[in-house]
C-alpha atoms as a PDB file:
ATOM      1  CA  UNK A   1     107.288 181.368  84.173  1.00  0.00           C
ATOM      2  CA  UNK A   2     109.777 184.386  84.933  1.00  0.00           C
ATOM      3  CA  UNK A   3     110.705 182.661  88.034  1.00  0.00           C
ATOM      4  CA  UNK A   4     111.414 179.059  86.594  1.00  0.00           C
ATOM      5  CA  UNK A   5     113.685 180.267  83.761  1.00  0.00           C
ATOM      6  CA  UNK A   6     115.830 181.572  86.365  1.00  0.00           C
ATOM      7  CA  UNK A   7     116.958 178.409  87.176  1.00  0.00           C
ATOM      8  CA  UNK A   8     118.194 177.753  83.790  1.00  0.00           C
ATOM      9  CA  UNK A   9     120.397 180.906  83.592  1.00  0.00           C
ATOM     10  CA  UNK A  10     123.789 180.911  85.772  1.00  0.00           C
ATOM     11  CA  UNK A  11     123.236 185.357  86.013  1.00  0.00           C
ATOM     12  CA  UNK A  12     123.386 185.695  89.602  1.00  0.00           C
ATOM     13  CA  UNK A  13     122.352 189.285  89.674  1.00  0.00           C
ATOM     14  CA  UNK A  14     122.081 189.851  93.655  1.00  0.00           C
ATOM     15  CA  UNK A  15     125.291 190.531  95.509  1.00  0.00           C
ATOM     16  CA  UNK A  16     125.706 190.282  99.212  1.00  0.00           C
ATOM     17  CA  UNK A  17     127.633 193.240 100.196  1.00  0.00           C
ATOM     18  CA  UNK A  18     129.201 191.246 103.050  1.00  0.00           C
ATOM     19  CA  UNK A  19     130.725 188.264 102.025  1.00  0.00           C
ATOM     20  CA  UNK A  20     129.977 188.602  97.864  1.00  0.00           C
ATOM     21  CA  UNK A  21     127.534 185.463  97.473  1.00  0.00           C
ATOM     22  CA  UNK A  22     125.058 185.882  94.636  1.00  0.00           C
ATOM     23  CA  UNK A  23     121.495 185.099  94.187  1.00  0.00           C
ATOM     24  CA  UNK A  24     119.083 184.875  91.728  1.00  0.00           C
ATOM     25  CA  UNK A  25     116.159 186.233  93.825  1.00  0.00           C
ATOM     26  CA  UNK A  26     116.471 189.748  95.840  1.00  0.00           C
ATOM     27  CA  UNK A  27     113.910 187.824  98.557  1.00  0.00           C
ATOM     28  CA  UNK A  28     116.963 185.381  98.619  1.00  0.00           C
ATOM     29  CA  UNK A  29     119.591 187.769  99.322  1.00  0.00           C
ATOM     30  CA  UNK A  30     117.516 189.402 102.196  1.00  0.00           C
ATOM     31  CA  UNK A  31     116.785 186.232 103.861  1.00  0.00           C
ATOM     32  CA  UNK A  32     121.009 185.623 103.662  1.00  0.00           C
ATOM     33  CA  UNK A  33     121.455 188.981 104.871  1.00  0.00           C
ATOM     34  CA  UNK A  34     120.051 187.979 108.109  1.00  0.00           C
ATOM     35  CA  UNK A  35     123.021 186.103 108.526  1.00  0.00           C
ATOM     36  CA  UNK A  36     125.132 189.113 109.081  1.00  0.00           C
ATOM     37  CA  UNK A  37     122.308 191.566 110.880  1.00  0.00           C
ATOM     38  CA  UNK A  38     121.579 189.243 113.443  1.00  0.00           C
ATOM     39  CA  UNK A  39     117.843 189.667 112.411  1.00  0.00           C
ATOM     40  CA  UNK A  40     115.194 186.914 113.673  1.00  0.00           C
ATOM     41  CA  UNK A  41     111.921 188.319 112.771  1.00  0.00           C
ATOM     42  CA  UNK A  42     109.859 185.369 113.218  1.00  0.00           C
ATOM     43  CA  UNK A  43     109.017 184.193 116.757  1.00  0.00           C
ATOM     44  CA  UNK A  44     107.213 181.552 118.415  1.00  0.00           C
ATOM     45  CA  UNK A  45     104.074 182.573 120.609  1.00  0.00           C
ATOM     46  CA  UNK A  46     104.527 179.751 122.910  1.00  0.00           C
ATOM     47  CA  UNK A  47     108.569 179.894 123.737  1.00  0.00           C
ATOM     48  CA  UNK A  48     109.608 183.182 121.972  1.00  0.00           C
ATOM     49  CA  UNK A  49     112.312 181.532 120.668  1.00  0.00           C
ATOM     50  CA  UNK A  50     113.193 183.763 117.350  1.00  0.00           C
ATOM     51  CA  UNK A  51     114.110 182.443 113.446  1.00  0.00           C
ATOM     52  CA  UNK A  52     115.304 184.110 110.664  1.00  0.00           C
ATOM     53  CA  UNK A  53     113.324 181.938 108.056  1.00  0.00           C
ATOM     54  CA  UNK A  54     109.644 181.468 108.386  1.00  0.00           C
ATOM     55  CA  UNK A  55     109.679 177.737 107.537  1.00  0.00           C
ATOM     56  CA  UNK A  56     112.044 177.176 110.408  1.00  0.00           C
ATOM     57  CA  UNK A  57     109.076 178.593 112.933  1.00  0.00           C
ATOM     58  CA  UNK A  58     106.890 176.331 111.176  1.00  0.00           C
ATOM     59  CA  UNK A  59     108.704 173.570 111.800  1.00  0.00           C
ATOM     60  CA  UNK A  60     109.662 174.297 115.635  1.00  0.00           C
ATOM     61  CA  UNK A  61     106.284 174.931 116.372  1.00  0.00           C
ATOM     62  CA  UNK A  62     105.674 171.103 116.029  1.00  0.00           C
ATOM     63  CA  UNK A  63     107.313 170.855 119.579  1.00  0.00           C
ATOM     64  CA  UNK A  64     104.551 172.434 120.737  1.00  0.00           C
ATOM     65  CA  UNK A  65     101.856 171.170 119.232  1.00  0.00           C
ATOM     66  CA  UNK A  66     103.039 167.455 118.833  1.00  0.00           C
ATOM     67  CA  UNK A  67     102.721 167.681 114.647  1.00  0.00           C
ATOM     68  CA  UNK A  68     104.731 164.856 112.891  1.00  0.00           C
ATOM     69  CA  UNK A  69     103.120 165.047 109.350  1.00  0.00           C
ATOM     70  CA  UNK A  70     105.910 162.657 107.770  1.00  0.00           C
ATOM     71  CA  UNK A  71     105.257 159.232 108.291  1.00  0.00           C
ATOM     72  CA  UNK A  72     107.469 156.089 107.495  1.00  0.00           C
ATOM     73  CA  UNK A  73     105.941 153.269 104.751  1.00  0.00           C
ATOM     74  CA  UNK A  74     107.307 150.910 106.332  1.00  0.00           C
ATOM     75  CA  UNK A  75     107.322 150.448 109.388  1.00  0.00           C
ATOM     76  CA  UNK A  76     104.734 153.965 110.164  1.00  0.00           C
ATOM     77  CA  UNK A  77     106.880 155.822 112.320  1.00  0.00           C
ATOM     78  CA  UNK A  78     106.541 159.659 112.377  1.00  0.00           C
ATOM     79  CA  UNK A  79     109.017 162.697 112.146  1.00  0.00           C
ATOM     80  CA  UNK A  80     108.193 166.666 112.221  1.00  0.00           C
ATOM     81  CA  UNK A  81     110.894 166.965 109.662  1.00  0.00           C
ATOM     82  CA  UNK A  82     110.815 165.625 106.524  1.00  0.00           C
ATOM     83  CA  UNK A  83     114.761 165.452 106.830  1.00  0.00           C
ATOM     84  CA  UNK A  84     114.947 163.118 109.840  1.00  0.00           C
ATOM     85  CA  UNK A  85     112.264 160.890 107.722  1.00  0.00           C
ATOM     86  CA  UNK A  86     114.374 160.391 104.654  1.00  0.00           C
ATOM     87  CA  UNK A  87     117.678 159.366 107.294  1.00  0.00           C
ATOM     88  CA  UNK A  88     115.077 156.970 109.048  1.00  0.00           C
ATOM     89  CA  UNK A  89     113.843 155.567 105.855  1.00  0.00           C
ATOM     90  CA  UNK A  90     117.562 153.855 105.254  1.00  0.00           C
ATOM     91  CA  UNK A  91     116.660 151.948 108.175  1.00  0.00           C
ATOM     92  CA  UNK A  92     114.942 149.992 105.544  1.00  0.00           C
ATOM     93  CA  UNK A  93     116.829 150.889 102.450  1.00  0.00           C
ATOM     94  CA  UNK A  94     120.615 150.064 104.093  1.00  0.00           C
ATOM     95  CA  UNK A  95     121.248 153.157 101.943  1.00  0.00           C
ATOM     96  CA  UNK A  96     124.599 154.464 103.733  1.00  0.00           C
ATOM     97  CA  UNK A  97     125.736 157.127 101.161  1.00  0.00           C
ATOM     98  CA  UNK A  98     128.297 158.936 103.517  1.00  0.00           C
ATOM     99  CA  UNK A  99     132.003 156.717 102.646  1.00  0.00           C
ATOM    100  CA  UNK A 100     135.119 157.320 104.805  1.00  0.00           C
ATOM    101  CA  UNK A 101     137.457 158.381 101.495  1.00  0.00           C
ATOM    102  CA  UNK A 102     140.590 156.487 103.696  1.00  0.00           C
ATOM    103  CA  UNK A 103     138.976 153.212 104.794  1.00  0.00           C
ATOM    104  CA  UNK A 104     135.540 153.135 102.664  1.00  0.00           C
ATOM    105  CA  UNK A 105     133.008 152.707 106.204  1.00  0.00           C
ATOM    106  CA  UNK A 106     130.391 153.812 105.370  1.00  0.00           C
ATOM    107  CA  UNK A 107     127.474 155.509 107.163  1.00  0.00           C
ATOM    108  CA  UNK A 108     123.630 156.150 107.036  1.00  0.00           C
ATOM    109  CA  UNK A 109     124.241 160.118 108.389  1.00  0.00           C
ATOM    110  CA  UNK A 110     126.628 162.932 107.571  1.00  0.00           C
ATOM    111  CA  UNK A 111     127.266 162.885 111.421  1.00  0.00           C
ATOM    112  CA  UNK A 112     128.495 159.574 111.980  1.00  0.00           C
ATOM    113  CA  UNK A 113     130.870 160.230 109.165  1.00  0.00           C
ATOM    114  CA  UNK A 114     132.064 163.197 110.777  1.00  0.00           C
ATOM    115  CA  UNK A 115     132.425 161.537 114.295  1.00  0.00           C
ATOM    116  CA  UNK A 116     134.429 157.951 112.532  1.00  0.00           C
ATOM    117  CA  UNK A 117     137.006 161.121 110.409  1.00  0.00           C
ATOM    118  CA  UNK A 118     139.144 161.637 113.677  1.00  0.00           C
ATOM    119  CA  UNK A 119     140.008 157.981 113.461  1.00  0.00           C
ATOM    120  CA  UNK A 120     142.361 158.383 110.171  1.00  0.00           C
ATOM    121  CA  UNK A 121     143.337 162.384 111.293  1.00  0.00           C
ATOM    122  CA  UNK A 122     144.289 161.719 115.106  1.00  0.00           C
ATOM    123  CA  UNK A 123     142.408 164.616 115.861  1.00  0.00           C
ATOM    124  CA  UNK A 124     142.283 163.849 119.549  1.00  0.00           C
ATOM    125  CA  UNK A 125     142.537 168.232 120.681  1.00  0.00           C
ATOM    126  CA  UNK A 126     140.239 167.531 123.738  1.00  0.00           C
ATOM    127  CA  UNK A 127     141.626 166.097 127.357  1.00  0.00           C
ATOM    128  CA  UNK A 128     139.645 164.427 129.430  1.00  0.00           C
ATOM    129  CA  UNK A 129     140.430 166.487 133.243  1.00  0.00           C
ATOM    130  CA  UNK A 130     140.540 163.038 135.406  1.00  0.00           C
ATOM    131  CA  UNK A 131     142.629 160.703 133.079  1.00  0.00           C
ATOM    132  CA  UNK A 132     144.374 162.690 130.928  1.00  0.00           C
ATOM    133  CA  UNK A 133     143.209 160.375 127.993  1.00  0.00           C
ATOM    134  CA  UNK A 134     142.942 162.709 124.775  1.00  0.00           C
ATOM    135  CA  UNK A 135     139.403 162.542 122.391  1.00  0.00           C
ATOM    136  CA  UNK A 136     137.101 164.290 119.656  1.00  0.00           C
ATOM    137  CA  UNK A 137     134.771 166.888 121.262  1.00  0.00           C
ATOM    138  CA  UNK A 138     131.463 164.799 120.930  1.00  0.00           C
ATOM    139  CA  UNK A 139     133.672 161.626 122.440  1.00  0.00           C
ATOM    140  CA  UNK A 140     134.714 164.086 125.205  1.00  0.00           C
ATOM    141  CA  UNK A 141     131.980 164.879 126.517  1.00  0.00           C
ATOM    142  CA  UNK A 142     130.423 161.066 126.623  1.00  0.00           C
ATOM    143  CA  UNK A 143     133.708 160.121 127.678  1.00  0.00           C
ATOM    144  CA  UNK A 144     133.217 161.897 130.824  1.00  0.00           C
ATOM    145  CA  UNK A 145     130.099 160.234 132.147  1.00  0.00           C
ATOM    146  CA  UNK A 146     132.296 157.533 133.015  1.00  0.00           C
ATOM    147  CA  UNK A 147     133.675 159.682 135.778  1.00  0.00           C
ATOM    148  CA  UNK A 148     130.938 161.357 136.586  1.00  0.00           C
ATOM    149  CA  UNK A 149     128.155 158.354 136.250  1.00  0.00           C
ATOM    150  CA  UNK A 150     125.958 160.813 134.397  1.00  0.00           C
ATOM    151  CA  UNK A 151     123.382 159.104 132.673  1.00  0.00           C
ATOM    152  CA  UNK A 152     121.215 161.635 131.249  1.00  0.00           C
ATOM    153  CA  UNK A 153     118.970 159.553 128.622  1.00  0.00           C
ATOM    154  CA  UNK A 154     116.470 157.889 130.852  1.00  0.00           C
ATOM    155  CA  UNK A 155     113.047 155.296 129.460  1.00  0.00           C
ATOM    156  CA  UNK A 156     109.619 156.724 129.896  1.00  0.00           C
ATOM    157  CA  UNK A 157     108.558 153.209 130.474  1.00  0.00           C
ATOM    158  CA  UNK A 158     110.993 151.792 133.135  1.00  0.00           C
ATOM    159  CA  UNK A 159     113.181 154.317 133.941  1.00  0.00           C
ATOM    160  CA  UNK A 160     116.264 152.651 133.075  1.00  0.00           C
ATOM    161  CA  UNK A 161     119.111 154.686 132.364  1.00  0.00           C
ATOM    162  CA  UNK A 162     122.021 155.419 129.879  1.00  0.00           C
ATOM    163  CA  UNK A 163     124.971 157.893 129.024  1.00  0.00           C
ATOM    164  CA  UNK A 164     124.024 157.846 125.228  1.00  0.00           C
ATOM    165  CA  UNK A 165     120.924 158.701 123.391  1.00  0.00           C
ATOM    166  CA  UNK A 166     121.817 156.209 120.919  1.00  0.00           C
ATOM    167  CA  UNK A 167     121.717 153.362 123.847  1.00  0.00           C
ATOM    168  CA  UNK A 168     118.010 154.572 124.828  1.00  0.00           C
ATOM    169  CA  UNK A 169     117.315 154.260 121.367  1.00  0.00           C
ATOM    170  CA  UNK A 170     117.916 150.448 120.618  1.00  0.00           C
ATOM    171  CA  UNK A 171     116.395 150.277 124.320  1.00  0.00           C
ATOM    172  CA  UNK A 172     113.372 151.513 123.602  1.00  0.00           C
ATOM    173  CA  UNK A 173     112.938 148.819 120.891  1.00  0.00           C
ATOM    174  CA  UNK A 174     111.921 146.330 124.055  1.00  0.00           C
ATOM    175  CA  UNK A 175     109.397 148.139 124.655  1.00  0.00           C
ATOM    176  CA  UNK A 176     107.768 148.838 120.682  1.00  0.00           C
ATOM    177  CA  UNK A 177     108.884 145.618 119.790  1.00  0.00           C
ATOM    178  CA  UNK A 178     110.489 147.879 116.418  1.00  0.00           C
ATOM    179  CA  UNK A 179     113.129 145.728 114.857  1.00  0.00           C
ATOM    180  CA  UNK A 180     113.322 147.541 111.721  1.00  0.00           C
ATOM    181  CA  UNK A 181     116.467 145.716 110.265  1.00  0.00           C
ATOM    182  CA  UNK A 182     115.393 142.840 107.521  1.00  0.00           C
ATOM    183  CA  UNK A 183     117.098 139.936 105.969  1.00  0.00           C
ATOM    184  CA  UNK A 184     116.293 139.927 102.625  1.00  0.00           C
ATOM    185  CA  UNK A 185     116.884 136.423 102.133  1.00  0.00           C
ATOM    186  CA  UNK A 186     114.189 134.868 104.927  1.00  0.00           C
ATOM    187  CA  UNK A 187     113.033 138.213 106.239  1.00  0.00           C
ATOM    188  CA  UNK A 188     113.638 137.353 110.034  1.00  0.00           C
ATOM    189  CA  UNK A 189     113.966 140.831 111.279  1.00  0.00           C
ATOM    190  CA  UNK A 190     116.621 142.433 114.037  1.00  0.00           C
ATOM    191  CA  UNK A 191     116.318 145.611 116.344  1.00  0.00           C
ATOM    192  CA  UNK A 192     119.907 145.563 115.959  1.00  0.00           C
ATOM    193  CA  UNK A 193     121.985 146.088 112.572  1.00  0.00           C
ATOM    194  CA  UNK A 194     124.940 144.247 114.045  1.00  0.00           C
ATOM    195  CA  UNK A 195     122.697 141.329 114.327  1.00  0.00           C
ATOM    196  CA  UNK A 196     121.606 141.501 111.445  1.00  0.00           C
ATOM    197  CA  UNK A 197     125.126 141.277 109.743  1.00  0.00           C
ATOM    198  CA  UNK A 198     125.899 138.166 111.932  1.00  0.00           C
ATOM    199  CA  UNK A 199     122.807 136.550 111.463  1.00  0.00           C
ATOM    200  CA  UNK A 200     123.381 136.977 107.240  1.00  0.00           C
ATOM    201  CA  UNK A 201     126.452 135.077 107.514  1.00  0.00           C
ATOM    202  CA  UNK A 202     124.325 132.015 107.783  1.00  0.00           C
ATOM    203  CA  UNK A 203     123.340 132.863 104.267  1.00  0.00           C
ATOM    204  CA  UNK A 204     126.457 133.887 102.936  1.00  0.00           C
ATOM    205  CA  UNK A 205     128.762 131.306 104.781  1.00  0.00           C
ATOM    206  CA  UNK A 206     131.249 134.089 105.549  1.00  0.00           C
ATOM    207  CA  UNK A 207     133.266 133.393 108.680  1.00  0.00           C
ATOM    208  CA  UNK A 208     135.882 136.432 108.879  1.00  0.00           C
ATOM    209  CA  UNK A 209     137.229 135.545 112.248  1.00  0.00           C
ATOM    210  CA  UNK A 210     140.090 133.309 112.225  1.00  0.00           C
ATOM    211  CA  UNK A 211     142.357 131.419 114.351  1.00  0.00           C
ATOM    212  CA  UNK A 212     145.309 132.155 114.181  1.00  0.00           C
ATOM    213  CA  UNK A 213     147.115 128.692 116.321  1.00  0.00           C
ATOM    214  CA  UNK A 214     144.783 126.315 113.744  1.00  0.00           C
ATOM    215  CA  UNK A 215     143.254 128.582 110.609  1.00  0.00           C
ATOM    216  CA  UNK A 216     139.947 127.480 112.078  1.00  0.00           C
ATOM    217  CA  UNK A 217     137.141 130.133 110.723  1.00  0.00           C
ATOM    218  CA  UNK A 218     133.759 131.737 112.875  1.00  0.00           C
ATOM    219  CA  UNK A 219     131.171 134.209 111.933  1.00  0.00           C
ATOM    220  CA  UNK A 220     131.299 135.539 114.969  1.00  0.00           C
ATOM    221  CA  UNK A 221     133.856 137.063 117.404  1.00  0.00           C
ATOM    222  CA  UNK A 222     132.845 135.806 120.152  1.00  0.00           C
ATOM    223  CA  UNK A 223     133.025 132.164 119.389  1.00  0.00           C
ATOM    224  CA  UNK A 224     136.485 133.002 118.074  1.00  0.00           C
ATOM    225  CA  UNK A 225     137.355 134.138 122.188  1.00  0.00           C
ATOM    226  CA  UNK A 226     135.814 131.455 123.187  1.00  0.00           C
ATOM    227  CA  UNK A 227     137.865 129.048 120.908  1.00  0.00           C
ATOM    228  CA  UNK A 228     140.986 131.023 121.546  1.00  0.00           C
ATOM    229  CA  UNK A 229     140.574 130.086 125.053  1.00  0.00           C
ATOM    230  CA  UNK A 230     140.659 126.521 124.642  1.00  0.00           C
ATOM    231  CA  UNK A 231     143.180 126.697 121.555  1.00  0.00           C
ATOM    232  CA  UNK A 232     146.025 128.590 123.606  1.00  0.00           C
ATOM    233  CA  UNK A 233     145.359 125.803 126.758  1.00  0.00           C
ATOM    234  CA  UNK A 234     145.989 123.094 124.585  1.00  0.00           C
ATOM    235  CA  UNK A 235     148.777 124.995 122.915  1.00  0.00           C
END
């Protein structure tokens, strides 16, 4: 009882003597206080690779053991972390609750929020050594494989190649036969969410590609190429 009415007071009555964050709890502050020492008291008997919370251990001891105790409604997919099940879940949902304050995009992880920002900033700091052409750090280093022809994500099943995880991902769908996007007017279901976007247009009847030599509408852009091609001959 003690410990729940703490979390109706705002006392913080434990002071970190480093950087002057307060906690409630004097376990709390030790655990922070790890942030400063350096101390990682808890270490795994397979790898000995150290943590300075328990429940981190217990979670990267799953590698090891193949544990995935958080399992998917759905579609029954499992995760080690209860985290990476929730993201997954919006799969399902379409929940995207991370919005692009300039343009509105909006995305289904913190990350890809984080990766679309330097579009609005121009934070382009990182140059690529061959071309000179100028990216994020994370678009860097992808970037690169093009010179290189590193393609470090490989399929277990046919070996096939790519230079992004997220690439092997959608892959990999060929092989589960996963197409975890849903219409939820006919329920015809997609691997891809792009696909599934196009294919709702049929419902909707939006066609936001337009011609601009006749005004003549398409749902997708490809058949607006296509058209283009035979628009600007007859031009």
């Amino acid at each position: 009882m003690k410990q729940h009415q703490g979390t109706h007071s705002v006392e913080h009555t434990y002071r970190c003597d480093v950087c002057n964050r307060t906690f409630r709890k004097l376990d709390t502050l030790k655990v922070h206080q790890r942030v400063h020492t350096g101390e990682r008291p808890y270490r795994c008997d397979v790898c000995n690779k150290t943590f300075c919370v328990r429940s981190n251990l217990q979670v990267h001891q799953r590698v090891h053991t193949g544990e995935r105790p958080y399992r998917c409604d759905v579609c029954n997919k499992t995760f080690c972390v209860r985290s990476n099940l929730q993201v997954h879940q919006r799969v399902h949902t379409v929940e995207r609750p991370y919005h692009c304050e300039v343009c509105n995009k909006t995305f289904s992880r913190r990350s890809g929020l984080k990766l679309h920002q330097p579009v609005h900033t121009g934070e382009r700091s990182y140059r690529c050594d061959v071309c000179n052409k100028t990216f994020s750090r994370s678009d860097l280093q992808v970037h690169q494989r093009v010179h290189t022809v590193e393609r470090p994500y490989h399929c277990e099943v046919c070996n096939k190649t790519f230079s992004r995880r997220s690439g092997l991902k959608l892959h990999q769908r060929v092989h589960t036969g996963e197409r975890p996007y849903r219409c939820d007017v006919c329920n015809k279901t997609f691997c891809v969410r792009s696909n599934l976007q196009v294919h709702q247009r049929l419902h909707t009847g939006e066609r936001p590609y337009g011609c601009d030599v006749c005004s003549k509408t398409f749902s997708q852009k490809y058949n607006l190429k296509r058209h283009l091609s035979i628009c600007n001959q007859q031009a």
